[in-house]
Structure formats: structure tokens, C-alpha cells
N, C-alpha and C. Protein backbone atom coordinates (compact mmCIF):
# COMPACT_ATOMS: atom_id res chain seq x y z
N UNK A 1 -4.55 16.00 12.50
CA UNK A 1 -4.87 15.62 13.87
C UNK A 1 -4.05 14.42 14.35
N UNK A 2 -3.09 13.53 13.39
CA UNK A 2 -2.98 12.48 13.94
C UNK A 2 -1.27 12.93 14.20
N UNK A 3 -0.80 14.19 14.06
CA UNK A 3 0.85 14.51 14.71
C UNK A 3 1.57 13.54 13.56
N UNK A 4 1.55 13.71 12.24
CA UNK A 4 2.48 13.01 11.18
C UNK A 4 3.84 12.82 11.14
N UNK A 5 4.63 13.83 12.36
CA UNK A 5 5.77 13.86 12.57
C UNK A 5 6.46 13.26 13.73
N UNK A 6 5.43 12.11 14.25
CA UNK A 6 5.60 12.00 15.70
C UNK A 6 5.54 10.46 15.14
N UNK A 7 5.13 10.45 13.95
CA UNK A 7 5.34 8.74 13.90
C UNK A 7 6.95 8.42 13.48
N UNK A 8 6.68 7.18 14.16
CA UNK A 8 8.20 6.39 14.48
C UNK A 8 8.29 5.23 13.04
N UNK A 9 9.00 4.95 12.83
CA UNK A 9 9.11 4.11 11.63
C UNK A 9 10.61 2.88 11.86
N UNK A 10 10.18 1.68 11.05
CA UNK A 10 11.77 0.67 11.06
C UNK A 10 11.81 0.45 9.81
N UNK A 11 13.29 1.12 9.26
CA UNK A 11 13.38 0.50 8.09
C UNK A 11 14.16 -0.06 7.16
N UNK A 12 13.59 -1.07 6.75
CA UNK A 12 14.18 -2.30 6.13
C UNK A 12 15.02 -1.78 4.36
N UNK A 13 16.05 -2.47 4.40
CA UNK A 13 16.68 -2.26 2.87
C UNK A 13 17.43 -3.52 2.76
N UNK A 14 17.13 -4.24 1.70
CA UNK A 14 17.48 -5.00 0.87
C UNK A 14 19.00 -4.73 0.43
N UNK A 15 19.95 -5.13 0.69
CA UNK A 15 21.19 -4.67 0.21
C UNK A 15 21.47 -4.40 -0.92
N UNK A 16 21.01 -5.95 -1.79
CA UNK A 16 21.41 -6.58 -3.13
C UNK A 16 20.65 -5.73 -3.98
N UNK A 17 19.50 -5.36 -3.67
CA UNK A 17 18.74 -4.44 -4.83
C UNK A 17 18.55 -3.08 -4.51
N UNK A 18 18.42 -2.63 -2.84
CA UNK A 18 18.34 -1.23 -2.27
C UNK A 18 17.37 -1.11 -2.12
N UNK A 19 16.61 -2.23 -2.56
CA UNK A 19 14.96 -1.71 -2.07
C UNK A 19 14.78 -1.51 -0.60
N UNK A 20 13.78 -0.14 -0.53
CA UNK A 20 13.49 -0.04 0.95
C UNK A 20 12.53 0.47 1.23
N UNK A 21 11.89 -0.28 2.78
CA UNK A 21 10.62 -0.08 3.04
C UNK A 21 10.65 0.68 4.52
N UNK A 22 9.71 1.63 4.68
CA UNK A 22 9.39 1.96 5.78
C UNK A 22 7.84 1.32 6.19
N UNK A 23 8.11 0.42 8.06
CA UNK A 23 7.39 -0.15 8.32
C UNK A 23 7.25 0.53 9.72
N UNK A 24 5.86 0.62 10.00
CA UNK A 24 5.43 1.10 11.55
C UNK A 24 6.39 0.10 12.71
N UNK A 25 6.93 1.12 13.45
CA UNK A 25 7.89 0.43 14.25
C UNK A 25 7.56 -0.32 15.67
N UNK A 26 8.19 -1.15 15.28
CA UNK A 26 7.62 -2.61 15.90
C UNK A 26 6.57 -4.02 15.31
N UNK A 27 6.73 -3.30 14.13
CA UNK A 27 5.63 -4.81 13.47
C UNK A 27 6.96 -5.29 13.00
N UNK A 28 6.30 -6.67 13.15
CA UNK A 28 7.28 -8.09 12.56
C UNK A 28 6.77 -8.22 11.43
N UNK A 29 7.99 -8.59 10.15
CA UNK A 29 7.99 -9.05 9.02
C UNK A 29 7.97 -10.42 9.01
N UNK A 30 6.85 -11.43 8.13
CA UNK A 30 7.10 -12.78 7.79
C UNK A 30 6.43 -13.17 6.51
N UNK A 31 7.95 -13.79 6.09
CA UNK A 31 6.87 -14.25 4.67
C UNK A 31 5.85 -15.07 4.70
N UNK A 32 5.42 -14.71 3.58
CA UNK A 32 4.21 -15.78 3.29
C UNK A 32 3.78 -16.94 2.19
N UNK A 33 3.04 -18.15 2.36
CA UNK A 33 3.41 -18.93 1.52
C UNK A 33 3.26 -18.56 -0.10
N UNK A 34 2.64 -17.58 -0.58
CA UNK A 34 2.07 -16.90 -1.36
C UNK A 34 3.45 -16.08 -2.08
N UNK A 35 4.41 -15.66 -1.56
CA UNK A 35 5.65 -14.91 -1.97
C UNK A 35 5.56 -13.57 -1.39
N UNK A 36 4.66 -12.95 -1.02
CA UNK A 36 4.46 -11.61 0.05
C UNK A 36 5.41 -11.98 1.17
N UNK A 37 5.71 -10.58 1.41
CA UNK A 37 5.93 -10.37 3.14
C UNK A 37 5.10 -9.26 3.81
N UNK A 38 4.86 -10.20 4.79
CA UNK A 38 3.52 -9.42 5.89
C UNK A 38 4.33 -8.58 6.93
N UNK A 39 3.50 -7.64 7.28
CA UNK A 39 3.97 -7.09 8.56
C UNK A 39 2.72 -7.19 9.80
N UNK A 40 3.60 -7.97 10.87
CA UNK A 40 2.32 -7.94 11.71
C UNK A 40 2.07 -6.59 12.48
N UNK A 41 0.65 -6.02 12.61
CA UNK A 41 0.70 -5.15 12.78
C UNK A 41 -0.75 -4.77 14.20
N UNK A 42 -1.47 -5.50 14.38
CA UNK A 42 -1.59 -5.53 15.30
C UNK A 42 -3.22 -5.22 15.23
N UNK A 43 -3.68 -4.95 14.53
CA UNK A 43 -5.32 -4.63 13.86
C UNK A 43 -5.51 -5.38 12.89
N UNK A 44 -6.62 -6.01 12.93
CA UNK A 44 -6.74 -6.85 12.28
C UNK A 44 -7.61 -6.20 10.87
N UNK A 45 -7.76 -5.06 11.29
CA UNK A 45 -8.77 -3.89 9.92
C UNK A 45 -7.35 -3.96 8.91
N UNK A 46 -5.98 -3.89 9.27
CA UNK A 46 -5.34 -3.46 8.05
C UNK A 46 -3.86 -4.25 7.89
N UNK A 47 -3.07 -4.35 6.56
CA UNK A 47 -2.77 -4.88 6.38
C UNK A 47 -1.72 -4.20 5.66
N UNK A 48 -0.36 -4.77 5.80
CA UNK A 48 0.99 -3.83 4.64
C UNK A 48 1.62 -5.46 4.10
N UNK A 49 1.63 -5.31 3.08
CA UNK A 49 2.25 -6.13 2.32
C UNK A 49 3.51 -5.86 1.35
N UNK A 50 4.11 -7.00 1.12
CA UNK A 50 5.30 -6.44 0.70
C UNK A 50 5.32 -7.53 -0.78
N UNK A 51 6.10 -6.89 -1.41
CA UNK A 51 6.63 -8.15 -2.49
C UNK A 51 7.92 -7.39 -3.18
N UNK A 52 9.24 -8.11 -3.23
CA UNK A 52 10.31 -7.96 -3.93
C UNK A 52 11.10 -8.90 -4.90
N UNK A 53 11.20 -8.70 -5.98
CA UNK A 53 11.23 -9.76 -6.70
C UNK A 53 12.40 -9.43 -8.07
N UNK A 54 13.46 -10.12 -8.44
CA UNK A 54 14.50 -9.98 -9.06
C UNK A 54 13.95 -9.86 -11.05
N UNK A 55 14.13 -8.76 -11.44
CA UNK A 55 13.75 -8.51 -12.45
C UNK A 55 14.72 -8.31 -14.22
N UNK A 56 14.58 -9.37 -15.17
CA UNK A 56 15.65 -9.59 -15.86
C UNK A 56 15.53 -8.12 -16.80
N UNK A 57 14.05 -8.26 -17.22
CA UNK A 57 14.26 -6.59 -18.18
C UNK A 57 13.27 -5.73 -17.59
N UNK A 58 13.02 -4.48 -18.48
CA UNK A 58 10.89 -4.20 -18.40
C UNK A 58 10.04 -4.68 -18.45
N UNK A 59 10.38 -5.59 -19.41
CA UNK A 59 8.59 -6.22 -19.70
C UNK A 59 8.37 -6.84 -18.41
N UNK A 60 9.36 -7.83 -18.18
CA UNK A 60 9.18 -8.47 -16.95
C UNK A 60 8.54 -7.53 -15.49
N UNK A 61 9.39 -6.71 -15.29
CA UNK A 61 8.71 -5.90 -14.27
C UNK A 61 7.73 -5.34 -14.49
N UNK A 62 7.19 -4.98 -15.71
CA UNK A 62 5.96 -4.61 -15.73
C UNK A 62 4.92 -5.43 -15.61
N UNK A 63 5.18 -7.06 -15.85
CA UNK A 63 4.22 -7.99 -15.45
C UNK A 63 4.22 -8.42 -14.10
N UNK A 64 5.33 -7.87 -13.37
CA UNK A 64 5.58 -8.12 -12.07
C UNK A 64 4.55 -7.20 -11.16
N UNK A 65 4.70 -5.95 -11.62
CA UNK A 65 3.97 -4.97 -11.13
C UNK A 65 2.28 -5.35 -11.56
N UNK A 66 1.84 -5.53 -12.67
CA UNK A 66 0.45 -6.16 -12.94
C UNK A 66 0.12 -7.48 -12.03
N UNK A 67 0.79 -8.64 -12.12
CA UNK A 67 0.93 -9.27 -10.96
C UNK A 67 0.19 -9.12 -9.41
N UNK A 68 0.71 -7.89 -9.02
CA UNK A 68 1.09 -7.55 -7.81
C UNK A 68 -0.50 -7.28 -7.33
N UNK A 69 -0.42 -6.29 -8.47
CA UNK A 69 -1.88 -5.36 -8.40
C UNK A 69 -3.24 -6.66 -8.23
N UNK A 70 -3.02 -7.60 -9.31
CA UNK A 70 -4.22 -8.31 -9.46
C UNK A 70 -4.00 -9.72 -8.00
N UNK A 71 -3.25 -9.84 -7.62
CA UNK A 71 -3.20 -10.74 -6.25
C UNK A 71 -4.00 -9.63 -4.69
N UNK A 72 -3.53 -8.76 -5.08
CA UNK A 72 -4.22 -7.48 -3.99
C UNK A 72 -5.65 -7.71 -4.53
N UNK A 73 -6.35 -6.91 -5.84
CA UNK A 73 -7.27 -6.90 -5.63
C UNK A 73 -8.41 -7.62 -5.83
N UNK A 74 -8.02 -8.83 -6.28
CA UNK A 74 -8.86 -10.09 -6.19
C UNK A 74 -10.17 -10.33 -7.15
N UNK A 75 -10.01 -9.40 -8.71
CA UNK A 75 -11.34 -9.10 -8.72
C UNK A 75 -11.96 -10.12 -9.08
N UNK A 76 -13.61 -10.36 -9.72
CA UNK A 76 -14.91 -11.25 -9.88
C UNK A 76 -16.08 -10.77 -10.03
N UNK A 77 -16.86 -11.62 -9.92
CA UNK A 77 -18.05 -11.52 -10.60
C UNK A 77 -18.69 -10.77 -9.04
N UNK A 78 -19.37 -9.44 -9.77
CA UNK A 78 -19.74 -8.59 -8.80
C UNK A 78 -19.00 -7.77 -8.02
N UNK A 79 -17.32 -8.00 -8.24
CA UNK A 79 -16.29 -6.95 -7.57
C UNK A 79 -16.29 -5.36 -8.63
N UNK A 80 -16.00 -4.60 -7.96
CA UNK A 80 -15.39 -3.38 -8.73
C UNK A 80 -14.09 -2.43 -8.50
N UNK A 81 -13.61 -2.58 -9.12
CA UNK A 81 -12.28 -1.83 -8.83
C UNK A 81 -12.39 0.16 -9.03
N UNK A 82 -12.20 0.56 -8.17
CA UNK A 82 -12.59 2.27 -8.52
C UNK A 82 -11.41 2.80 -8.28
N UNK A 83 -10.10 3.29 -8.95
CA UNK A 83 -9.01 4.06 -9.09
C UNK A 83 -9.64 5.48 -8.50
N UNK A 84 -8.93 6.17 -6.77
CA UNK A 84 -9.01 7.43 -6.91
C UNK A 84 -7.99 8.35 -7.06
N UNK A 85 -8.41 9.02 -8.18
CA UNK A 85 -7.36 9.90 -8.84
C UNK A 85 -7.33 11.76 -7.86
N UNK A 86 -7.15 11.51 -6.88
CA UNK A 86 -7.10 12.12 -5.52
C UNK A 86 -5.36 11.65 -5.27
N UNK A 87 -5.28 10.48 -5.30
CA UNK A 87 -3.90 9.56 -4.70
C UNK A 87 -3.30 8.59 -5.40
N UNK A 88 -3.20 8.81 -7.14
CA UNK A 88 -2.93 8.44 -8.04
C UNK A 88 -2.38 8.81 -8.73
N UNK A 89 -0.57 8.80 -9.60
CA UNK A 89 0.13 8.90 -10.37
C UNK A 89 -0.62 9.11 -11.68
N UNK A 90 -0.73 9.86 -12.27
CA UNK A 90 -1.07 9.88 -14.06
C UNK A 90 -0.65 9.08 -14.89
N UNK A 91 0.68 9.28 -14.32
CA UNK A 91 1.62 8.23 -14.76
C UNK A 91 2.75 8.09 -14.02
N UNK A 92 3.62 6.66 -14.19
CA UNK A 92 4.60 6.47 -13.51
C UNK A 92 5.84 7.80 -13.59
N UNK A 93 6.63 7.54 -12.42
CA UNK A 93 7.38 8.69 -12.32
C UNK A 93 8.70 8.47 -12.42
N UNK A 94 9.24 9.31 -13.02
CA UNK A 94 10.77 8.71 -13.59
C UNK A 94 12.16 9.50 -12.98
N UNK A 95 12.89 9.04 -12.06
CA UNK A 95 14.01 9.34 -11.17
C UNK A 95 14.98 9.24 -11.52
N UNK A 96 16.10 9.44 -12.51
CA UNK A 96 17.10 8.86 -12.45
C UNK A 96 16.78 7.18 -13.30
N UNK A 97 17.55 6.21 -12.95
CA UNK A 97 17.26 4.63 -12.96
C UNK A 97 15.99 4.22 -12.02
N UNK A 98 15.31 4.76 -11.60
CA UNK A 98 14.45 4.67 -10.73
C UNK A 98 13.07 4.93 -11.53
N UNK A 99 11.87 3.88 -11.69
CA UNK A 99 10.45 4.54 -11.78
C UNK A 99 9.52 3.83 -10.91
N UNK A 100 9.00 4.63 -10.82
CA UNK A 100 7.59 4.21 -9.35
C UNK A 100 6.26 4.71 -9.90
N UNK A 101 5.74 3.97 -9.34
CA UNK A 101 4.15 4.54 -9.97
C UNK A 101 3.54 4.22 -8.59
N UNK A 102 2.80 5.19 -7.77
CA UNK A 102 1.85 5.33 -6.77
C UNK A 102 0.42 5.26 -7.04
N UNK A 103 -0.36 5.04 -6.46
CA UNK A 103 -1.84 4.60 -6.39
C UNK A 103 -2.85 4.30 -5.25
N UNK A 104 -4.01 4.91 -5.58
CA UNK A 104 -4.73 4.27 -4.32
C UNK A 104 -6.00 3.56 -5.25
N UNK A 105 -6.73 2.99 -4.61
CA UNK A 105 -8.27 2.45 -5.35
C UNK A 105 -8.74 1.63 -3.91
N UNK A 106 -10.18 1.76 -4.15
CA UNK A 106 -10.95 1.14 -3.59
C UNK A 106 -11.63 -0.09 -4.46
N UNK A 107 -11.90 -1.07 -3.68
CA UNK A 107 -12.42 -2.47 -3.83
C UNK A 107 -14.14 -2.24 -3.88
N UNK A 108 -15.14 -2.92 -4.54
CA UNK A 108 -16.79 -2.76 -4.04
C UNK A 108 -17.04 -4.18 -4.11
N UNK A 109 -18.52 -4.50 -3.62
CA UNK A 109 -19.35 -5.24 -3.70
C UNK A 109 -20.73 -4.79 -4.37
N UNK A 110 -21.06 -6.03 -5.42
CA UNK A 110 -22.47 -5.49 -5.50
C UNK A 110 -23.28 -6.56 -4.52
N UNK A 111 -24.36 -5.36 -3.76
CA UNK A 111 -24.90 -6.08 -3.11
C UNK A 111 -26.58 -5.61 -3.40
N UNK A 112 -27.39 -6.29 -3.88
CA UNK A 112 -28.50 -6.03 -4.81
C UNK A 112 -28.30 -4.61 -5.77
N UNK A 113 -28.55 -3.76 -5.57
CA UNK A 113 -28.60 -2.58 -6.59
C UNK A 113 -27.16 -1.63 -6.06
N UNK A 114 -26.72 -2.05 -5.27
CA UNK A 114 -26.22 -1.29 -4.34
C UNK A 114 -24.62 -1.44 -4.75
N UNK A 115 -23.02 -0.84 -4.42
CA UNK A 115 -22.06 -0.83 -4.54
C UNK A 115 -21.51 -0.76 -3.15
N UNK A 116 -21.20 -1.64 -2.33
CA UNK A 116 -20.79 -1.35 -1.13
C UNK A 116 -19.50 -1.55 -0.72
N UNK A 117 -18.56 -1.10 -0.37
CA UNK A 117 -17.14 -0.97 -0.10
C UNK A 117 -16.66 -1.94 0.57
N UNK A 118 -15.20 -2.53 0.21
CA UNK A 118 -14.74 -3.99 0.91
C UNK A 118 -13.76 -3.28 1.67
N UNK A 119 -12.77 -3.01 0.38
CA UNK A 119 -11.17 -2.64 1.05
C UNK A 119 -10.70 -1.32 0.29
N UNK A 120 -9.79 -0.66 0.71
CA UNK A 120 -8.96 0.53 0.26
C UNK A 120 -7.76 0.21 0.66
N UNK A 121 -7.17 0.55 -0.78
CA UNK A 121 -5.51 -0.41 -1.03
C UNK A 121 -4.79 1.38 -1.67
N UNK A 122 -3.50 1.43 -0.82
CA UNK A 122 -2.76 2.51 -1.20
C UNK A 122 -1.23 1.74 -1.88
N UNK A 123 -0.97 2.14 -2.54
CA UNK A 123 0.41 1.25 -2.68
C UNK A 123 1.14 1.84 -3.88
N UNK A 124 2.84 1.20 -3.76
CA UNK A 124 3.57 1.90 -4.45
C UNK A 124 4.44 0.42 -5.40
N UNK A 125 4.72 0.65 -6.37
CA UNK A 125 5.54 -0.58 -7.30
C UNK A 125 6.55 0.20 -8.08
N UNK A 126 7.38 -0.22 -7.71
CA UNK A 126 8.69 0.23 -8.32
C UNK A 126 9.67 -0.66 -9.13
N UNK A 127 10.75 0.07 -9.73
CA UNK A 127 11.68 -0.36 -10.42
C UNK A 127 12.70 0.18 -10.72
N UNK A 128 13.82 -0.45 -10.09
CA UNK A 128 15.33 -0.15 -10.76
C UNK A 128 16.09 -0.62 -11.58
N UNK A 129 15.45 -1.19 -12.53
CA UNK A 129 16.06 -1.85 -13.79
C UNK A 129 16.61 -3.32 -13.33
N UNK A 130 16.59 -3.56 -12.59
CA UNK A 130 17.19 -5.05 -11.58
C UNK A 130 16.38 -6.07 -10.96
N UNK A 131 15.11 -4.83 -10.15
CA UNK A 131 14.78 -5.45 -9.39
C UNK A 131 13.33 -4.74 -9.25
N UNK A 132 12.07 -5.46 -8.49
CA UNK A 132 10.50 -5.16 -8.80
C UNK A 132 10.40 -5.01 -7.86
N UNK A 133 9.68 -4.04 -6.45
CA UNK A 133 9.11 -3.33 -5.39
C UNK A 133 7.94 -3.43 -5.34
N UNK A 134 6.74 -3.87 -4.80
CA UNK A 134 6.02 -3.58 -4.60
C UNK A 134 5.38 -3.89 -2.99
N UNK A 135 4.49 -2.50 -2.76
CA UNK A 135 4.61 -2.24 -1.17
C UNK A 135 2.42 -1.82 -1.28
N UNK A 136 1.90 -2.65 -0.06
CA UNK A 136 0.56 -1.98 -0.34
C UNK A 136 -0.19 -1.61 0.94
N UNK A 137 -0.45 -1.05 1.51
CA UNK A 137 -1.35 -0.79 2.76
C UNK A 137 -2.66 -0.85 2.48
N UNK A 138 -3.64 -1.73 3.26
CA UNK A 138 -4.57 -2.43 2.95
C UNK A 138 -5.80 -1.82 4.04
N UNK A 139 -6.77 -1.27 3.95
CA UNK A 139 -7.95 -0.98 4.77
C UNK A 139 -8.50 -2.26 4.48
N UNK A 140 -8.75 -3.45 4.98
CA UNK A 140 -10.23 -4.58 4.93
C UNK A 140 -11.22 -4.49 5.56
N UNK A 141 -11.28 -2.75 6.27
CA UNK A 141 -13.07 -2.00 6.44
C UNK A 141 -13.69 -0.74 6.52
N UNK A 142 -13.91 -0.70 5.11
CA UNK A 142 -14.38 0.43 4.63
C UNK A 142 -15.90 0.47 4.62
N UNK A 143 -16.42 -0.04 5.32
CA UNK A 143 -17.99 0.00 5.50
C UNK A 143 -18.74 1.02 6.04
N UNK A 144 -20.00 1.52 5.22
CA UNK A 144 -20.31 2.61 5.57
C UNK A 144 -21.04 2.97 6.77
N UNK A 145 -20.88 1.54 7.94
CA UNK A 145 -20.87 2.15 9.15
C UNK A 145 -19.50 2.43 10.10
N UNK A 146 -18.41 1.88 9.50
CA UNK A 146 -17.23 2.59 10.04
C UNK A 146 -16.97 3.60 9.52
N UNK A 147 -17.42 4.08 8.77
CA UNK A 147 -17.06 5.51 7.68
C UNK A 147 -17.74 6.35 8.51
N UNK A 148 -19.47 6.21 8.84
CA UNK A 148 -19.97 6.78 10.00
C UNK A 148 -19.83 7.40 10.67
N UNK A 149 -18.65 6.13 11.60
CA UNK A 149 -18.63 6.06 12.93
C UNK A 149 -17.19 7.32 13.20
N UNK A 150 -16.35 7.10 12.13
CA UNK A 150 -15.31 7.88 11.91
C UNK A 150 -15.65 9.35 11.66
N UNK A 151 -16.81 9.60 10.84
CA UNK A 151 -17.07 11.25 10.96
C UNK A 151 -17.83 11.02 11.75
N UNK A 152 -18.92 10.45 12.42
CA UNK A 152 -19.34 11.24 13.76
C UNK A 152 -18.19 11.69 14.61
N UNK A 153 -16.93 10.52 15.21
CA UNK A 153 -15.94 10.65 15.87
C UNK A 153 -15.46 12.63 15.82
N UNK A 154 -15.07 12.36 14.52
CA UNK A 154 -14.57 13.81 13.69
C UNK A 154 -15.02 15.04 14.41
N UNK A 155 -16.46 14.76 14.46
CA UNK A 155 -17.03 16.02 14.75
C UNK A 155 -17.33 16.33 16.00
N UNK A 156 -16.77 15.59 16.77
CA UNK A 156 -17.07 15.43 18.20
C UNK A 156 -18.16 14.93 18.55
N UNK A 157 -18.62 13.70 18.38
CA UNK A 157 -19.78 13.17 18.76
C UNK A 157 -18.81 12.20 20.08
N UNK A 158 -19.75 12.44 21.44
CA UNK A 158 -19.47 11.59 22.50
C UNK A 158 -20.01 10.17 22.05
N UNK A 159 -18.87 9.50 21.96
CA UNK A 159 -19.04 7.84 21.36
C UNK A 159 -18.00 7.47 21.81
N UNK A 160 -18.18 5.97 22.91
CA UNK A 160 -16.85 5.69 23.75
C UNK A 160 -16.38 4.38 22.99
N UNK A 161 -16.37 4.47 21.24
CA UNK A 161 -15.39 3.95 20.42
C UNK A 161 -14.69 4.48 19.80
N UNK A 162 -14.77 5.66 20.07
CA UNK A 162 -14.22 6.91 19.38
C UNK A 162 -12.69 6.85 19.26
N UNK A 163 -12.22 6.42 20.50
CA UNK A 163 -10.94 6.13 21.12
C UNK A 163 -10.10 5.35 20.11
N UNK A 164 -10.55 4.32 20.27
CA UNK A 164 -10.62 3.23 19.47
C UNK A 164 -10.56 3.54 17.72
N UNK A 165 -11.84 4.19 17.37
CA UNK A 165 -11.66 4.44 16.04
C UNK A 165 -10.33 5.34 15.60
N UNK A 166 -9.87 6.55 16.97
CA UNK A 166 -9.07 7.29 16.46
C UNK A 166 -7.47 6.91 16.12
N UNK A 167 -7.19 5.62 17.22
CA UNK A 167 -6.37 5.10 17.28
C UNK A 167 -5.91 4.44 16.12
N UNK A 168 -6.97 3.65 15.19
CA UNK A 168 -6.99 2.86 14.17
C UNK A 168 -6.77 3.69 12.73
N UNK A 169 -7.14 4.76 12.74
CA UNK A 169 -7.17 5.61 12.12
C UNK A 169 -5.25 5.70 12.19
N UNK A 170 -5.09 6.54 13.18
CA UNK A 170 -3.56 7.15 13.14
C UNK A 170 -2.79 5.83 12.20
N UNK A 171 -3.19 4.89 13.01
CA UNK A 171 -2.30 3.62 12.13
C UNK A 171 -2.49 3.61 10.82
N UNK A 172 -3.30 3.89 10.19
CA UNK A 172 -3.67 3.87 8.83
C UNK A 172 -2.84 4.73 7.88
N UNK A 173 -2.74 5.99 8.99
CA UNK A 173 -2.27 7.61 7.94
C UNK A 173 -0.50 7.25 8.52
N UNK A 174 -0.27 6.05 9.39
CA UNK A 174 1.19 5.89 8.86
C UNK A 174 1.47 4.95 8.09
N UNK A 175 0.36 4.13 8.26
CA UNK A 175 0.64 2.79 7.02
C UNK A 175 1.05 3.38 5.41
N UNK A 176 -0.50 4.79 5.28
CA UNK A 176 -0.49 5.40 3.85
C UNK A 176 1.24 5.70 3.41
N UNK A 177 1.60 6.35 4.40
CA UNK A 177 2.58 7.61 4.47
C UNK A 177 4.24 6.48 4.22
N UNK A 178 4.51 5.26 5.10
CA UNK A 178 5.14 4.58 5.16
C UNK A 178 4.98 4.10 3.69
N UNK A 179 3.98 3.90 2.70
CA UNK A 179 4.03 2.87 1.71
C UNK A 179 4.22 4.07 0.77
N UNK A 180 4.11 5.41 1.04
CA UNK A 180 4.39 6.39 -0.13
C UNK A 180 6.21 6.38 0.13
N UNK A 181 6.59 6.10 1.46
CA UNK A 181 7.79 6.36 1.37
C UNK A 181 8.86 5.15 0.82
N UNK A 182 8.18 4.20 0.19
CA UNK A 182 8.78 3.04 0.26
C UNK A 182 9.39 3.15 -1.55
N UNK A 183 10.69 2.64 -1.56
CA UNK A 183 11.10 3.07 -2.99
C UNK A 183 12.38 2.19 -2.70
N UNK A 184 13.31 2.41 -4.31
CA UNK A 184 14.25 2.68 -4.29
C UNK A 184 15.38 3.63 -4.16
N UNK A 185 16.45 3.70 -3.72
CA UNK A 185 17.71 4.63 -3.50
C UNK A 185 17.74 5.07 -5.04
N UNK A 186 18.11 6.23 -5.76
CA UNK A 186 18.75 6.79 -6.97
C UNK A 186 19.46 6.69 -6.83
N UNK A 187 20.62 6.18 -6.45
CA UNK A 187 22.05 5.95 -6.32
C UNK A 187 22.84 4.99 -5.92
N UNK A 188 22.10 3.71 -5.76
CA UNK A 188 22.66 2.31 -4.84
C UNK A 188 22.46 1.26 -5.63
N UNK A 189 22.68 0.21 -5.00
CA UNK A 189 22.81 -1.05 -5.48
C UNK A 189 21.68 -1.29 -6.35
N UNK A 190 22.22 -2.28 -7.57
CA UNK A 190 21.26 -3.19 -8.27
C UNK A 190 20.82 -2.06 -9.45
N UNK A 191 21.77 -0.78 -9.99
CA UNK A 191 20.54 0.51 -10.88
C UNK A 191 21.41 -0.39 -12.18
N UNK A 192 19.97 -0.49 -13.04
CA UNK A 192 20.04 -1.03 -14.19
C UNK A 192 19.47 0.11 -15.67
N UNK A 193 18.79 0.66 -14.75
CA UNK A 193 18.68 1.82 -16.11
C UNK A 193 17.49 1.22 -16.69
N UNK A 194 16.77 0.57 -16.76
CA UNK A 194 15.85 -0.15 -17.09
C UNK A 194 14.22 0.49 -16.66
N UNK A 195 13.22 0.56 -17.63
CA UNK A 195 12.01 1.32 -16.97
C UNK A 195 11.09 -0.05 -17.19
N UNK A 196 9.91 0.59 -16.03
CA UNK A 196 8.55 -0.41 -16.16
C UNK A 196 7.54 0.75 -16.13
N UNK A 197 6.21 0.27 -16.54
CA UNK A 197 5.00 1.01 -16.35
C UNK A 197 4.01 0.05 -15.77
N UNK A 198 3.84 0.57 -13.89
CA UNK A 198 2.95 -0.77 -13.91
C UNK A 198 2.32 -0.29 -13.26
């Protein structure tokens, strides 16, 4: 429903390493004090983050990629991390000099007996033997009255946020789609031959 071929995209490549990202076109990139780069994007429900980072062997990128993961999902006392294996690599995938490992998971709260949903993080971490990728599209509201509000929308329920929800939505399924497309070149700058598993 949301016309997947009608989205517009800007995208960024790193010369020195080839890393490249596809970003919804027209958000501004700025780093952050943290070592991310943000894309502003204009909803404040979601979020694409970036991180690229110069990598001497594997091990390293594989702690780069662990890294990555544990600054996203923030966990603690009473968080839960739930991997869905719907939108999840088995394992990393191997290209050429190129490996990527894709993923989605959801974030929880315990809130008395209960498990209630924070965020849903899709994201991709890569490696070309050189250099560490990692790219994440961020839901910060997965609550089960926007979940609701989204299948009532679905089913045609007259609700004049509907608009609104559907709009937020489309942005989402290009955020997903943009961060699946985000990788390295098999053939460009910075291939070291080098693997990570992260």
C-alpha cells in the first residue's frame, strides 16, 4: 500500500571506504557528539543512524559491530531484547570481500507483570575488510496503542489520524528498505578481504 517504488532516496558514499547509504531524500546528515551520524528526518517517532568507522582486522570489526548494536539498544534492568527472526540473517552473509549481517529486534519494558514495547530497530553492519558500516532505522513507538491505531487505520476504520498514521508509516517502510539497502560496493575502494561476524 505504501507504492515502494515511488520512494525517492539520496545517496551518500564514502569514497575512502565505499561505504554507502541510502537516506530518505531530503533529510540532513549531522554528526553527533556520540560518533553517530543522524539523519534529520522530520518525525520525531523515528530515527536512522549511521556509524562508519576505520577497521584494522576482524576482530576489531566484529567488536565494532557489537559496539554498535549495544549503544542502539541500551539494555538494563527490566529491558528485553527480542530478535525477530522474520527480518533476521541466520547468519552473516558473505559477498565477495564484503560481509553484512541484517537484523531486526524489538526493545521491551517490564512494566509490572507485563512486557511492553519501547522501540523496533532494523539495521544492517557491515564489513569490507578496511572498514565497519553500521546503519539502523529506529521506531521509538511501538506502543500498543499505536499498533492499534495502525490496524484499525488498516482496516478502514474512519479515524481522522489515520492520515497521519499512514503517512508515518510510509516513512518507516522507506527507512526499513533504505537501511536494507545500505552496504558496501563488491568491487571499490578500501576491499581488504577481511571477514567480521557481528
Amino acid at each position: 500500500m505504501f507504492q515502494p517504488e515511488a520512494f525517492q532516496y539520496d545517496i551518500y558514499q564514502e569514497l575512502r571506504s565505499g561505504a554507502t547509504v541510502a537516506v530518505p531524500e531530503g533529510a540532513k546528515l549531522s554528526p553527533r557528539a556520540d560518533g553517530f551520524i543522524e539523519a534529520a528526518l522530520g518525525d520525531p517517532r523515528y530515527a536512522l543512524l549511521i556509524q562508519l568507522l576505520g577497521s584494522q582486522n576482524a576482530a576489531q570489526a566484529h567488536r565494532q559491530a557489537e559496539a554498535f548494536e549495544l549503544a542502539l539498544a541500551r539494555p538494563g534492568p527490566g529491558k528485553l531484547l527480542q530478535a525477530d527472526p522474520q527480518w533476521s540473517y541466520l547468519r552473516p552473509l558473505q559477498r565477495g570481500p564484503v560481509l553484512v549481517n541484517r537484523k531486526a529486534y524489538a526493545r521491551f519494558a517490564q512494566q509490572g507483570a507485563m512486557l511492553v514495547g519501547e522501540q523496533y530497530f532494523f539495521e544492517t553492519v557491515a564489513t569490507n575488510g578496511r572498514s565497519f558500516l553500521g546503519v539502523a532505522a529506529i521506531n521509538n513507538d511501538v506502543t500498543p496503542a499505536t499498533l492499534m491505531l495502525e490496524q484499525a487505520c488498516g482496516m478502514g476504520q474512519p479515524d481522522p489520524r489515520c492520515q497521519q498514521a499512514f503517512r508515518s508509516r510510509r516513512l518507516w517502510a522507506q527507512l526499513v528498505l533504505g537501511t536494507q539497502f545500505s552496504s558496501f560496493p563488491l568491487n571499490g575502494a578500501g576491499l581488504g578481504g577481511e571477514q567480521v561476524q557481528g
